[in-house]
Protein backbone atom coordinates (compact mmCIF):
# COMPACT_ATOMS: atom_id res chain seq x y z
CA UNK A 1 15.85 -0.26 -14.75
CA UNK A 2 12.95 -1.61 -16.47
CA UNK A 3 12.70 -2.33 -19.91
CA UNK A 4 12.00 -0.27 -22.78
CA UNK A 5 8.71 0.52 -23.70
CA UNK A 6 7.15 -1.34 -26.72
CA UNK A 7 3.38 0.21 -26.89
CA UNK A 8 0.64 -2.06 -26.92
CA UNK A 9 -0.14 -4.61 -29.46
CA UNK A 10 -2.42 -5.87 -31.41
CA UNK A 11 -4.66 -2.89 -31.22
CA UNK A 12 -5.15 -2.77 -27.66
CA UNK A 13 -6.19 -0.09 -25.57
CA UNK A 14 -3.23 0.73 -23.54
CA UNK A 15 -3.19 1.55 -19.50
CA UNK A 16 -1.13 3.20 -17.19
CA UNK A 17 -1.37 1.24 -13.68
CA UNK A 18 -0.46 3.00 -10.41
CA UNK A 19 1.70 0.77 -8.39
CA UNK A 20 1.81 1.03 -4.82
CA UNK A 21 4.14 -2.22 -4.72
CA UNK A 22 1.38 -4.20 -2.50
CA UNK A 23 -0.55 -6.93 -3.38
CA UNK A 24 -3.68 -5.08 -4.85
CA UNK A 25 -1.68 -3.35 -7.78
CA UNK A 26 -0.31 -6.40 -8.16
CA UNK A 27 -2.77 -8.60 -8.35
CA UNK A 28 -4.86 -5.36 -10.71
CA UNK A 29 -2.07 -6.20 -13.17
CA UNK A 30 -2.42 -9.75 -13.42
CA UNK A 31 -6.30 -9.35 -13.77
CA UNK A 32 -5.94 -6.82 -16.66
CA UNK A 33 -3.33 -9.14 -18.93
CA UNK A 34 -5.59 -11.42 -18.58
CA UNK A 35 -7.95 -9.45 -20.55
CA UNK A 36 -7.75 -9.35 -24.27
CA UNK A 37 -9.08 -5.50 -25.07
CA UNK A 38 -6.14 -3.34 -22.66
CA UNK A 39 -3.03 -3.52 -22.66
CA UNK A 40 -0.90 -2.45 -19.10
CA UNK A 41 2.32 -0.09 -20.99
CA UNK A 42 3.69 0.98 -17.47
CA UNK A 43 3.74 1.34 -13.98
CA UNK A 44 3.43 4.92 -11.69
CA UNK A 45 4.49 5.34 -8.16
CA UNK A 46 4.53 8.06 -5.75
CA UNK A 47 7.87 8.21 -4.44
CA UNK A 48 9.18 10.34 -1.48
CA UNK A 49 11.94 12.27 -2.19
CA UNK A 50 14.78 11.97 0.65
CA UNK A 51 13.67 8.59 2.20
CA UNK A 52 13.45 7.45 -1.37
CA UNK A 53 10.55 5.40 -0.27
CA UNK A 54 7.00 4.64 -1.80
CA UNK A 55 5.02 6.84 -0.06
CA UNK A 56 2.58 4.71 2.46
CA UNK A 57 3.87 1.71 1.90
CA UNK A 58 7.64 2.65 2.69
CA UNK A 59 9.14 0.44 0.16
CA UNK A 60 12.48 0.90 -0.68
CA UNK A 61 12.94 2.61 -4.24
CA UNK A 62 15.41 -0.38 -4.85
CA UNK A 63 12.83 -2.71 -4.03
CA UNK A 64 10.32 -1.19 -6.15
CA UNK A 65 12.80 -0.89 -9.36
CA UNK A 66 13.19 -4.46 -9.10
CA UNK A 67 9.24 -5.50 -8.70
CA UNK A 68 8.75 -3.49 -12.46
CA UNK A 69 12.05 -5.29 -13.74
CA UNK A 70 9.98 -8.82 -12.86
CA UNK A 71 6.55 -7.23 -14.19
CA UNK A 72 9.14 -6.45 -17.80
CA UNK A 73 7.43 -2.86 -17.39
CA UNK A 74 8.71 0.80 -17.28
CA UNK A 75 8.31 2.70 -14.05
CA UNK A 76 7.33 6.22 -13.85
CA UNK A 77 8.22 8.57 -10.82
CA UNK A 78 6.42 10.95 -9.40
CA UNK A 79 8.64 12.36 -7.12
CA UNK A 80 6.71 13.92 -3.70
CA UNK A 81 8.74 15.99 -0.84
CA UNK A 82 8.41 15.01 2.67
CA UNK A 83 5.04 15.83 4.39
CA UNK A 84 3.81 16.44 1.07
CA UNK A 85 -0.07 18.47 1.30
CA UNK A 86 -2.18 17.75 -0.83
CA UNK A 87 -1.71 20.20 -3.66
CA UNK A 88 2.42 19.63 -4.31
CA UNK A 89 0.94 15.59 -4.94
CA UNK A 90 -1.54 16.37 -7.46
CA UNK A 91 1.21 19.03 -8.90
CA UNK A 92 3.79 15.56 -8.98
CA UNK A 93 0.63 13.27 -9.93
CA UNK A 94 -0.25 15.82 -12.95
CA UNK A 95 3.68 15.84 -14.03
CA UNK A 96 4.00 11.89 -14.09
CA UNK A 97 0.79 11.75 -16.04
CA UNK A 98 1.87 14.21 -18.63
CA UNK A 99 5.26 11.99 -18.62
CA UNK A 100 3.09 8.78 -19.41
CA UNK A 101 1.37 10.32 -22.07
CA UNK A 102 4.30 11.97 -23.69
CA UNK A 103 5.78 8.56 -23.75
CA UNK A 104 2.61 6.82 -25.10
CA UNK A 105 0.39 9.00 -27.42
CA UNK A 106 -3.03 7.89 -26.92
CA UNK A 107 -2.64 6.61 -23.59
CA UNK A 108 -5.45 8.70 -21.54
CA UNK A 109 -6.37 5.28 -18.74
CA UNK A 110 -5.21 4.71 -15.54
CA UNK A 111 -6.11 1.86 -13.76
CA UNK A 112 -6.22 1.75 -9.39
CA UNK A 113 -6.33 -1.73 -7.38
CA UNK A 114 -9.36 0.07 -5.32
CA UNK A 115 -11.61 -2.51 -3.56
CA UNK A 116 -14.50 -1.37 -2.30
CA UNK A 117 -13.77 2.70 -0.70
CA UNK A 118 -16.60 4.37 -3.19
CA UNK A 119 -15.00 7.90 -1.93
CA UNK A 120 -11.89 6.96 -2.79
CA UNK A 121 -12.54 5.62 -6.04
CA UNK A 122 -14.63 8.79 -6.95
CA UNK A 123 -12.29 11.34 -5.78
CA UNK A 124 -9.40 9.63 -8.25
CA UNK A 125 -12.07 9.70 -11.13
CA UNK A 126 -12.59 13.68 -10.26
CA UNK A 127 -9.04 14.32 -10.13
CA UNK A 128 -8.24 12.01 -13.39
CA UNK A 129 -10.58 13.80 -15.18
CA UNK A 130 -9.76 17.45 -14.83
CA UNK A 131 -6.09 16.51 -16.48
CA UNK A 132 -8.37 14.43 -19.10
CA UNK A 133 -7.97 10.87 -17.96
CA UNK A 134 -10.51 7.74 -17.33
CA UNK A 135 -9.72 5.77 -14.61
CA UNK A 136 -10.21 1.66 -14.64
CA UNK A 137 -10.79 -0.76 -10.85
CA UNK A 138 -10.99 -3.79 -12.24
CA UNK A 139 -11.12 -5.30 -8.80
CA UNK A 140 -13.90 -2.86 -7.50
CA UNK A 141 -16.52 -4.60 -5.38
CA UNK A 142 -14.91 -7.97 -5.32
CA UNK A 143 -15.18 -9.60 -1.92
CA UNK A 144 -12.06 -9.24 -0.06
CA UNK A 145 -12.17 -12.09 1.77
CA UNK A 146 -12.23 -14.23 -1.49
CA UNK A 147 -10.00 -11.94 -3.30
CA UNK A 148 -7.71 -12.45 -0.49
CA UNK A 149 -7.85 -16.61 -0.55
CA UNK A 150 -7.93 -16.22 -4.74
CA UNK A 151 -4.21 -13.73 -4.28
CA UNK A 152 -2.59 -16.62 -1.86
CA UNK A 153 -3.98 -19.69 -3.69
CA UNK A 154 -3.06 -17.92 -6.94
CA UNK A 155 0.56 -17.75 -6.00
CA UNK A 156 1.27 -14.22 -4.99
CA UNK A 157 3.66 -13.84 -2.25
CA UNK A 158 3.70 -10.74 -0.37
CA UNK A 159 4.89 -9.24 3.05
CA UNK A 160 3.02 -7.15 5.25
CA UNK A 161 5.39 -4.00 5.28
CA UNK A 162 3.18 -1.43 7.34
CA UNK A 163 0.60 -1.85 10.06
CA UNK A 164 -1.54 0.65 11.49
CA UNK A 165 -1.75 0.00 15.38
CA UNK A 166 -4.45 2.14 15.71
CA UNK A 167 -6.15 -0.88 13.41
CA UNK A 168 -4.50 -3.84 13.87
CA UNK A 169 -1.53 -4.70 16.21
CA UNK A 170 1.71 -4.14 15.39
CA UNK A 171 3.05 -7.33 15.91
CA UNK A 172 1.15 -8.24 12.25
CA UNK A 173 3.76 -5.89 10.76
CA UNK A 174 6.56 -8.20 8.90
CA UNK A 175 3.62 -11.05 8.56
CA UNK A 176 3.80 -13.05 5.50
CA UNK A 177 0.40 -12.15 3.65
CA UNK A 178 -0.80 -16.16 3.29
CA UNK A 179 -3.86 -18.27 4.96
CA UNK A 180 -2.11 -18.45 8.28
CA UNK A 181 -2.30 -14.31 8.18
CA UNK A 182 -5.79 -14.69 7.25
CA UNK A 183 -6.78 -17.04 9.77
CA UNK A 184 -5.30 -14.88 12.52
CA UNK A 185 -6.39 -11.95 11.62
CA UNK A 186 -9.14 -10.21 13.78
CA UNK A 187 -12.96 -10.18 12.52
CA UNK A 188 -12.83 -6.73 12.53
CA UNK A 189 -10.14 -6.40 10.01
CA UNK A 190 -10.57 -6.79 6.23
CA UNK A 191 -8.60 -9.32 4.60
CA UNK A 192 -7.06 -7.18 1.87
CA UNK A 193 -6.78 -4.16 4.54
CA UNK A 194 -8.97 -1.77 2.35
CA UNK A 195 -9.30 0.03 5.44
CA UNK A 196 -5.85 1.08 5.69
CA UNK A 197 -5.15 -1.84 8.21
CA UNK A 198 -2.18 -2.67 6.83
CA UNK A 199 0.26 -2.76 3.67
CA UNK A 200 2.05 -5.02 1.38
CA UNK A 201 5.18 -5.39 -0.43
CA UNK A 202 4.51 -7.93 -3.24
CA UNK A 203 8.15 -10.14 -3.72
CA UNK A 204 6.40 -13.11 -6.20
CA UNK A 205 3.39 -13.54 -8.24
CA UNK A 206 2.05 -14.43 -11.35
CA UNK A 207 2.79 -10.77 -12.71
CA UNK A 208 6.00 -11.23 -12.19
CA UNK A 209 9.17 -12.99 -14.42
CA UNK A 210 10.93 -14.13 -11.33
CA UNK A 211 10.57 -13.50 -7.44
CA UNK A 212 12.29 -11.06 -5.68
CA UNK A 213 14.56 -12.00 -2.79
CA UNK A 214 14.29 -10.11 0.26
CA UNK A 215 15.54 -9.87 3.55
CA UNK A 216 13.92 -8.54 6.74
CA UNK A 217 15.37 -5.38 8.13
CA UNK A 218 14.69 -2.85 10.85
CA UNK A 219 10.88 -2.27 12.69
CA UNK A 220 10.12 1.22 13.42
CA UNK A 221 7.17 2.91 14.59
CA UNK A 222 6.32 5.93 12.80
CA UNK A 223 4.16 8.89 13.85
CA UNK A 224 3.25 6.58 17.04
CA UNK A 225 0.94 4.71 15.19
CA UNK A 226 2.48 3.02 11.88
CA UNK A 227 4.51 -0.14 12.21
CA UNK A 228 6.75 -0.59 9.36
CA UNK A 229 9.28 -3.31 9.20
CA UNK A 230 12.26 -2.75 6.14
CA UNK A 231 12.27 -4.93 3.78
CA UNK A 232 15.94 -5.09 1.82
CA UNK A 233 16.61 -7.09 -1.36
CA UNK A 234 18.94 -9.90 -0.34
């Protein structure tokens, strides 16, 4: 389990981060302790009840305990059913958020590693602010493609965990998420896969105490389309 919560110090603001245990939450955390006005309390994942999986990136819930142990922050679950429509995940979403703010009074900011995807970005700050929250990107409108060499050269290690074949091949899925990835990658592809090209499962960083050790597991294809290759900690 992760540690217990302390509450921010030195009078700054705190922030809730969603954690979708790729390399853009990941790398969102490490850009916000570097700032000096916020202060990142916990972490909140969607997690699908069943598979006991982050939902997209199909990360083991094991996996994902262990990634806030090595960040030293609490993890809150929102716990999603299978095939989960739209309104039972804002029900969970709403619950978790509630949760965070029970836990931390004054805590009304939740920060997103959202790159460029404007919809995106402004349906989150819709839905954030009917239950009363702000929303933070603090990687909005970077370029991916140095974001992407910045992440590598900065020392975070991640796996690509799902691939969309409809996007990219599938064979990328189970790709280490480094320059070689980067230089094979098609042109049509963005580097960070804003477009849903792929998914990571971030195992070492900056962000993180320690890195995690993992072990490749079973490829399966999903829905005909998704490629996802199990990651297991060793």
């Amino acid at each position: 389990m992760a540690p217990d919560d302390i509450g921010p110090v030195s009078g700054r603001r705190p922030v809730l981060l969603s954690w979708s245990g790729g390399k853009d939450a990941a790398w969102t955390l490490h850009v916000l302790r570097a700032r000096d006005d916020v202060e990142v309390v916990g972490l909140l994942t969607t997690v699908t009840a069943g598979y006991e999986r982050i939902a997209m990136h199909g990360i083991r819930r094991d996996l994902l305990h262990a990634q806030a142990l090595a960040a030293g922050l609490p993890l809150i679950e929102a716990m999603i059913p299978p095939q989960c429509d739209n309104a039972a995940y804002e029900a969970a979403f709403a619950a978790a958020l509630s949760t965070a703010r029970l836990r931390w009074p004054g805590l009304d900011t939740i920060a997103f590693g959202d790159l460029f995807l404007a919809d995106v970005r402004a349906w989150r700050e819709a839905s954030c602010a009917r239950l009363g929250w702000h929303i933070e990107t603090p990687l909005f409108g970077v370029d991916t493609s140095r974001l992407a060499r910045r992440m590598i050269e900065g020392g975070l290690r991640a796996t690509l965990c799902c691939v969309d074949t409809q996007q990219l091949d599938g064979s990328f899925s189970g790709a280490g998420f480094n320059l070689d990835l980067l230089a094979a990658l098609p042109a049509n592809c963005d580097p960070c896969g804003e477009n849903g090209e792929f998914h990571t499962c971030v195992t070492d960083g900056p962000m993180f105490t320690q890195p995690l050790k993992v072990v490749t597991g079973e490829q399966v294809l999903r829905d005909a389309r998704f490629a996802y290759t199990d990651l297991l900690l060793a």
